[in-house]
Protein backbone atom coordinates (compact mmCIF):
# COMPACT_ATOMS: atom_id res chain seq x y z
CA UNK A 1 211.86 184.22 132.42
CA UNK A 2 213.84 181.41 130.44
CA UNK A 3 211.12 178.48 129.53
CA UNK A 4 211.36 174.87 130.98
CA UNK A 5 210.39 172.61 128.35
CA UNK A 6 209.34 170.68 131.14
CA UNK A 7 206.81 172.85 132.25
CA UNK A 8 203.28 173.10 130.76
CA UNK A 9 202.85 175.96 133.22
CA UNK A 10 205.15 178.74 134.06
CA UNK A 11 204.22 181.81 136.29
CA UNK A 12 206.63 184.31 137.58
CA UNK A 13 205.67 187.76 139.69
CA UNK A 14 202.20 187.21 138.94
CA UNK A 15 199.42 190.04 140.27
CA UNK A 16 195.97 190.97 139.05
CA UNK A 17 193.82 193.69 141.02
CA UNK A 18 190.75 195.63 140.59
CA UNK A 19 190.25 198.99 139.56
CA UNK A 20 190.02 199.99 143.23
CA UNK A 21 193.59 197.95 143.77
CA UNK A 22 192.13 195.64 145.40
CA UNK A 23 193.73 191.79 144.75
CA UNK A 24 192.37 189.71 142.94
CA UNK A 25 195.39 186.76 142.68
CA UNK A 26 199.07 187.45 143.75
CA UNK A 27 201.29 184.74 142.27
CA UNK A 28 205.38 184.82 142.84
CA UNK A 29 206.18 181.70 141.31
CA UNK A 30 204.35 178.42 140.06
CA UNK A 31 204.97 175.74 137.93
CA UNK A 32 203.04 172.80 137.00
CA UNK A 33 204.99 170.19 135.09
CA UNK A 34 202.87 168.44 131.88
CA UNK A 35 200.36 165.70 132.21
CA UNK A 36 199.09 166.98 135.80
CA UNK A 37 195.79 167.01 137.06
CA UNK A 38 196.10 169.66 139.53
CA UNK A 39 193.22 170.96 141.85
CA UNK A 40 192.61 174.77 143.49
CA UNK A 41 191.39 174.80 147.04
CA UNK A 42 190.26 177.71 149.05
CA UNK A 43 187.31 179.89 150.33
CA UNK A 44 184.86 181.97 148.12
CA UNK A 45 186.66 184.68 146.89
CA UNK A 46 190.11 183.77 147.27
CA UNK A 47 191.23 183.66 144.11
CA UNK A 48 190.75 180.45 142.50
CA UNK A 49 189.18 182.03 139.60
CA UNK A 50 190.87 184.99 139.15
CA UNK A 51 193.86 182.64 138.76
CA UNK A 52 192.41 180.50 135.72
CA UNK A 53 191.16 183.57 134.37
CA UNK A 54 194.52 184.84 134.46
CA UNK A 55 195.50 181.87 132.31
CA UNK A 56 193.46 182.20 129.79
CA UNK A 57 193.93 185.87 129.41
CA UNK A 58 190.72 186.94 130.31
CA UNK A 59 191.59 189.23 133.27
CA UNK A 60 194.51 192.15 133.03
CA UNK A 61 197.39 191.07 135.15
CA UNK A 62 201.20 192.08 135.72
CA UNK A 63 203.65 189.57 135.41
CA UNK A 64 204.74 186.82 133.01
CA UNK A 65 202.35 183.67 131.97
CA UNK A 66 204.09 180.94 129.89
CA UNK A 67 201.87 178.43 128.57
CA UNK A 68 204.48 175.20 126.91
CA UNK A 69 207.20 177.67 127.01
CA UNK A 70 205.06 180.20 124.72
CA UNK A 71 204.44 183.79 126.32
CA UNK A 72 201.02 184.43 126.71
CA UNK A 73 200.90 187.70 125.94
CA UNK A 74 202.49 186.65 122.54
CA UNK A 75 199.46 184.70 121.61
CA UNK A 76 196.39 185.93 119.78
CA UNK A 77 193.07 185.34 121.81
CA UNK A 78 192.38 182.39 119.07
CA UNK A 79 196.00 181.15 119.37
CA UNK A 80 195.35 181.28 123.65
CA UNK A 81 192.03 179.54 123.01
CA UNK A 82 193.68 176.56 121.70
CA UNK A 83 196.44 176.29 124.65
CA UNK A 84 194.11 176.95 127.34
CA UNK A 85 190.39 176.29 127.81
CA UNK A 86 188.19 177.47 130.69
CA UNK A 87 185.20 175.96 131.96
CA UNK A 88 183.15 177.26 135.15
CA UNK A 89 179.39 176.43 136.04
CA UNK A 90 178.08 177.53 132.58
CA UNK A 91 174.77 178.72 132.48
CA UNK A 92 172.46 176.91 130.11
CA UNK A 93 170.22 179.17 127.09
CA UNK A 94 167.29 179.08 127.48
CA UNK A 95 165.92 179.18 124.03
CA UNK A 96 165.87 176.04 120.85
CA UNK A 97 169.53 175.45 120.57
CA UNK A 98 170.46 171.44 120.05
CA UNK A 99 173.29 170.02 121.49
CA UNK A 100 175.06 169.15 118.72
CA UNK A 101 175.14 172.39 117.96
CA UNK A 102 176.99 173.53 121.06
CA UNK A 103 178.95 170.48 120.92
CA UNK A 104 180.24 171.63 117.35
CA UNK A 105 181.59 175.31 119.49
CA UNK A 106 183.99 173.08 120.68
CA UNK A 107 186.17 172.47 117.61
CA UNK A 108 185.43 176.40 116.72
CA UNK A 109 189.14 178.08 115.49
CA UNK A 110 190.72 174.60 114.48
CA UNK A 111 191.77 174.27 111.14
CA UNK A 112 189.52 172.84 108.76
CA UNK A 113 192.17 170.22 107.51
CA UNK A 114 192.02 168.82 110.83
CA UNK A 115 188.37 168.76 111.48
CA UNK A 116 188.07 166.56 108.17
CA UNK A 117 190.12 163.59 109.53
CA UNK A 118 188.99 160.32 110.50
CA UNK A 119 190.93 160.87 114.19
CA UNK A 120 188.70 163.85 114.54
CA UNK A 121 185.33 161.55 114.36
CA UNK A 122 187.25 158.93 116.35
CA UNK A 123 187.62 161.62 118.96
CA UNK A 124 184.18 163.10 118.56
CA UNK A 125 182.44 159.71 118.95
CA UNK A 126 185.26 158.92 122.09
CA UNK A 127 183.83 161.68 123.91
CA UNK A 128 180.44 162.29 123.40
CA UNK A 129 180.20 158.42 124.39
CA UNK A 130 182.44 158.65 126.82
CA UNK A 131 180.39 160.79 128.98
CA UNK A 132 177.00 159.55 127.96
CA UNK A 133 176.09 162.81 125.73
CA UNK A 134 175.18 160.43 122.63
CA UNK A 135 171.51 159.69 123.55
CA UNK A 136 171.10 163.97 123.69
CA UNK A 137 172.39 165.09 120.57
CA UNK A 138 169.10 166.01 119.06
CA UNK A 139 168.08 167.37 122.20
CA UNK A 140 167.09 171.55 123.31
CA UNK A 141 169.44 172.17 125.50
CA UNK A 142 166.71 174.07 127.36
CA UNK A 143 165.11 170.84 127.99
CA UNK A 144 168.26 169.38 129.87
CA UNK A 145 168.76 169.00 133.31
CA UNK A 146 171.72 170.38 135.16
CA UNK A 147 173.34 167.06 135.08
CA UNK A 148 172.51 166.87 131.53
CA UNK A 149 173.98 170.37 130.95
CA UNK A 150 177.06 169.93 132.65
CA UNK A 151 177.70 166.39 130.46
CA UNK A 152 177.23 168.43 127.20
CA UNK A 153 179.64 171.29 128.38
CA UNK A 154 182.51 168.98 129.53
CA UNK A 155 181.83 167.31 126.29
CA UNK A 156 182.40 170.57 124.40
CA UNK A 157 185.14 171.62 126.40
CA UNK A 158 187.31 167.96 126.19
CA UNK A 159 186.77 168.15 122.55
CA UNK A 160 189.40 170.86 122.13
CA UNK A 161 191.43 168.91 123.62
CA UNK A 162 193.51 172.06 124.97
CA UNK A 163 197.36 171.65 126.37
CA UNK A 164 195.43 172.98 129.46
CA UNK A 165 191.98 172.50 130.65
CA UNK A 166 190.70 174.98 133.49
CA UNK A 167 187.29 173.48 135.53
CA UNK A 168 185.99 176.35 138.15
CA UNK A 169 183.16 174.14 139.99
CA UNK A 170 182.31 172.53 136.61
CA UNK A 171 181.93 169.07 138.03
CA UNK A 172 179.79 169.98 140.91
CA UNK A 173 176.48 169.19 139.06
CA UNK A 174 177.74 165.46 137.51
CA UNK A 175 176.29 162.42 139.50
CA UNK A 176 178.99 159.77 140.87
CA UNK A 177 178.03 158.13 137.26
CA UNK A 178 178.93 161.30 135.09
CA UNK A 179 181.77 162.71 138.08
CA UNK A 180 183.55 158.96 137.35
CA UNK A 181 183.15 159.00 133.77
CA UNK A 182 184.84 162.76 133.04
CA UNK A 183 187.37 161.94 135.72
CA UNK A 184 188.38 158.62 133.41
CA UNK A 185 188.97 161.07 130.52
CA UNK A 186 191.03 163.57 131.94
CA UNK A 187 193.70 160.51 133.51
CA UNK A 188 193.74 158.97 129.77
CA UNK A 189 194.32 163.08 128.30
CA UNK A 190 197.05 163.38 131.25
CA UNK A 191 198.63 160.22 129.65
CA UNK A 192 198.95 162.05 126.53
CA UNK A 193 200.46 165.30 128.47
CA UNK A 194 197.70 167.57 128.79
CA UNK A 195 196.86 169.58 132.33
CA UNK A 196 193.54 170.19 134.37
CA UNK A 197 193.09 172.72 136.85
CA UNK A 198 190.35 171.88 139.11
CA UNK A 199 188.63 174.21 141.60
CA UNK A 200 186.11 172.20 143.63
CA UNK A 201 185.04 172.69 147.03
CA UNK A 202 185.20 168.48 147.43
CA UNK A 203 188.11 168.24 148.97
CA UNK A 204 187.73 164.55 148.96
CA UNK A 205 187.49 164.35 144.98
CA UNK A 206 190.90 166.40 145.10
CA UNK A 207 192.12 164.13 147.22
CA UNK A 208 191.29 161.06 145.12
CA UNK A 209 191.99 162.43 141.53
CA UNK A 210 195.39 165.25 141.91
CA UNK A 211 198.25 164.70 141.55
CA UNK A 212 199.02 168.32 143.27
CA UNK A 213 197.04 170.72 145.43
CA UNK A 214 197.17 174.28 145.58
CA UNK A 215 196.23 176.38 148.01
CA UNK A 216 195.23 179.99 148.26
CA UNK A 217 193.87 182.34 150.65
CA UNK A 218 192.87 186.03 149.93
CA UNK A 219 194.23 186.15 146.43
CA UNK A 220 197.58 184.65 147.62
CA UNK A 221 198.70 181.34 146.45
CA UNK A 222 199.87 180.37 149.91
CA UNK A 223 201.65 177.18 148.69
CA UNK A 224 201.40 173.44 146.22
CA UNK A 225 202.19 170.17 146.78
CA UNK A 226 201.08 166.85 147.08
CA UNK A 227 197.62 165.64 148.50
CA UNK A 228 199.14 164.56 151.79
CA UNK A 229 201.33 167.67 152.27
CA UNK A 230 198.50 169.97 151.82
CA UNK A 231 194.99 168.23 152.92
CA UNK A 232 196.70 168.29 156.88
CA UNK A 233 194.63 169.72 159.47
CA UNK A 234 197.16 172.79 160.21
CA UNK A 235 197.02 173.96 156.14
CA UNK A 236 193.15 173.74 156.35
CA UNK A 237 192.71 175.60 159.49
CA UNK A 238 194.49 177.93 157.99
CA UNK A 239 192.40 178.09 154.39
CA UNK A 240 188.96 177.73 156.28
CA UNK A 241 189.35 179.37 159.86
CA UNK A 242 185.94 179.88 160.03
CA UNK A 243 184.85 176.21 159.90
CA UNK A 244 186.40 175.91 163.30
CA UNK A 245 183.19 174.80 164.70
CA UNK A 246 183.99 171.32 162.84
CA UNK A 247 186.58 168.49 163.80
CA UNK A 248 188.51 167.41 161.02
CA UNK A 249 189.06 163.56 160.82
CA UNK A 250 191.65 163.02 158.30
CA UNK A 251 192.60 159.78 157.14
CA UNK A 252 196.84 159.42 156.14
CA UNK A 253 198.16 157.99 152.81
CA UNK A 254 198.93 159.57 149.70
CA UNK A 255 195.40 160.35 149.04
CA UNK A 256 193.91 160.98 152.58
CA UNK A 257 189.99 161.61 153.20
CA UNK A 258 188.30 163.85 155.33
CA UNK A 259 185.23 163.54 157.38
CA UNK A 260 183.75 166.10 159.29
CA UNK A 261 181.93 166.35 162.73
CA UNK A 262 180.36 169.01 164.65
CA UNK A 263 181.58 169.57 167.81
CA UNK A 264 178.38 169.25 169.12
């Protein structure tokens, strides 16, 4: 596959299975231009994770990954690390661990000559204040709430400040406070070119916040587009046929809403 410089994302013939064969994501073709915030919809189990996985190169797979027109099978896992970071619903230690500690994870691998810069502290203090993380710093992270928890590990994970940022459900503990104040990061890193992926089961936060959706159903990426073109009541039906005891009202625009009500 020839690279797009245009393209933070390239995937071509994508498949990943278990050892039984069965499939986990099935991927002909997707890319995903730079400085898009892009959110995964779909049932449990249809391969929203298997596909960030797949990105990060944590999970075999056949095919070709480019990550900004770099192979990813050329990279080392360090070299990967720094292109692509993954975040799902991490589970918090539960033993004396302070959160400045964990924060610190997130510059692990970068070269020391960066790390000692003033734009490094300017970014350090930019995030950790950014989402409110300042006042826990001295904290046990076994003291923290799952709000709490989830602050400190976007924190760690927007610190790296990777080309691409993968969050499987990682949102899904954040009050509206925390949910607005990580979203207001991620449009000023897409500014600067960087990508998130975004599995959530809100389809009204995906809605609000991508600037693409895609969709997949039993491992299959089934198709990606805009907000409007996907969140329609036919595509939906189709991704959730078993929430057919609900009425979809869906609002039109760019960014419609959805509000459901049982038939009863």
């Amino acid at each position: 596959m020839k690279a797009d410089s245009s393209q933070c994302i390239e995937i071509l013939r994508l498949q990943s299975r278990t050892p039984t064969s069965k499939i986990l994501v099935s991927c002909p073709s997707l890319r995903i231009s730079a400085g898009k915030i892009v959110g995964i919809l779909g049932t449990n189990g249809a391969g929203k994770t298997s596909l960030l996985k797949c990105l990060q190169g944590l999970i075999r797979y056949e095919g070709e990954i480019r990550i900004c027109g770099q192979s990813l099978e050329s990279l080392s896992p360090l070299e990967r690390s720094l292109k692509v970071t993954y975040l799902g619903r991490d589970l918090k230690p539960e033993f004396p661990f302070e959160v400045s500690a964990v924060l610190d994870q997130g510059f692990f691998g970068l070269d020391k000559t960066i790390l000692n810069t003033s734009e490094t502290e300017t970014h350090w203090n930019h995030v950790v204040n950014q989402l409110k993380v300042n006042n826990l710093l001295h904290r046990d992270v076994s003291t923290l709430s799952a709000g709490e928890w989830g602050r400190v590990t976007l924190a760690r994970t927007f610190l790296r400040k990777a080309r691409v940022t993968c969050l499987d459900e990682a949102l899904s503990a954040l009050d509206l406070d925390g949910l607005g104040r990580a979203l207001e990061l991620m449009l000023e890193y897409r500014k600067q070119g960087s990508n998130f992926l975004i599995v959530s089961h809100d389809w009204n936060l995906l809605a609000e916040c991508a600037d693409e959706i895609i969709a997949m159903k039993d491992g299959c990426v089934l198709t990606q587009g805009l907000p409007s073109d996907i969140l329609t009541e036919k595509i939906l039906r189709e991704l959730f046929p078993d929430e057919l005891n609900l009425r979809f009202n869906l609002s039109s625009g760019p960014n419609p809403r959805i509000q459901f009500k049982n038939k009863l």
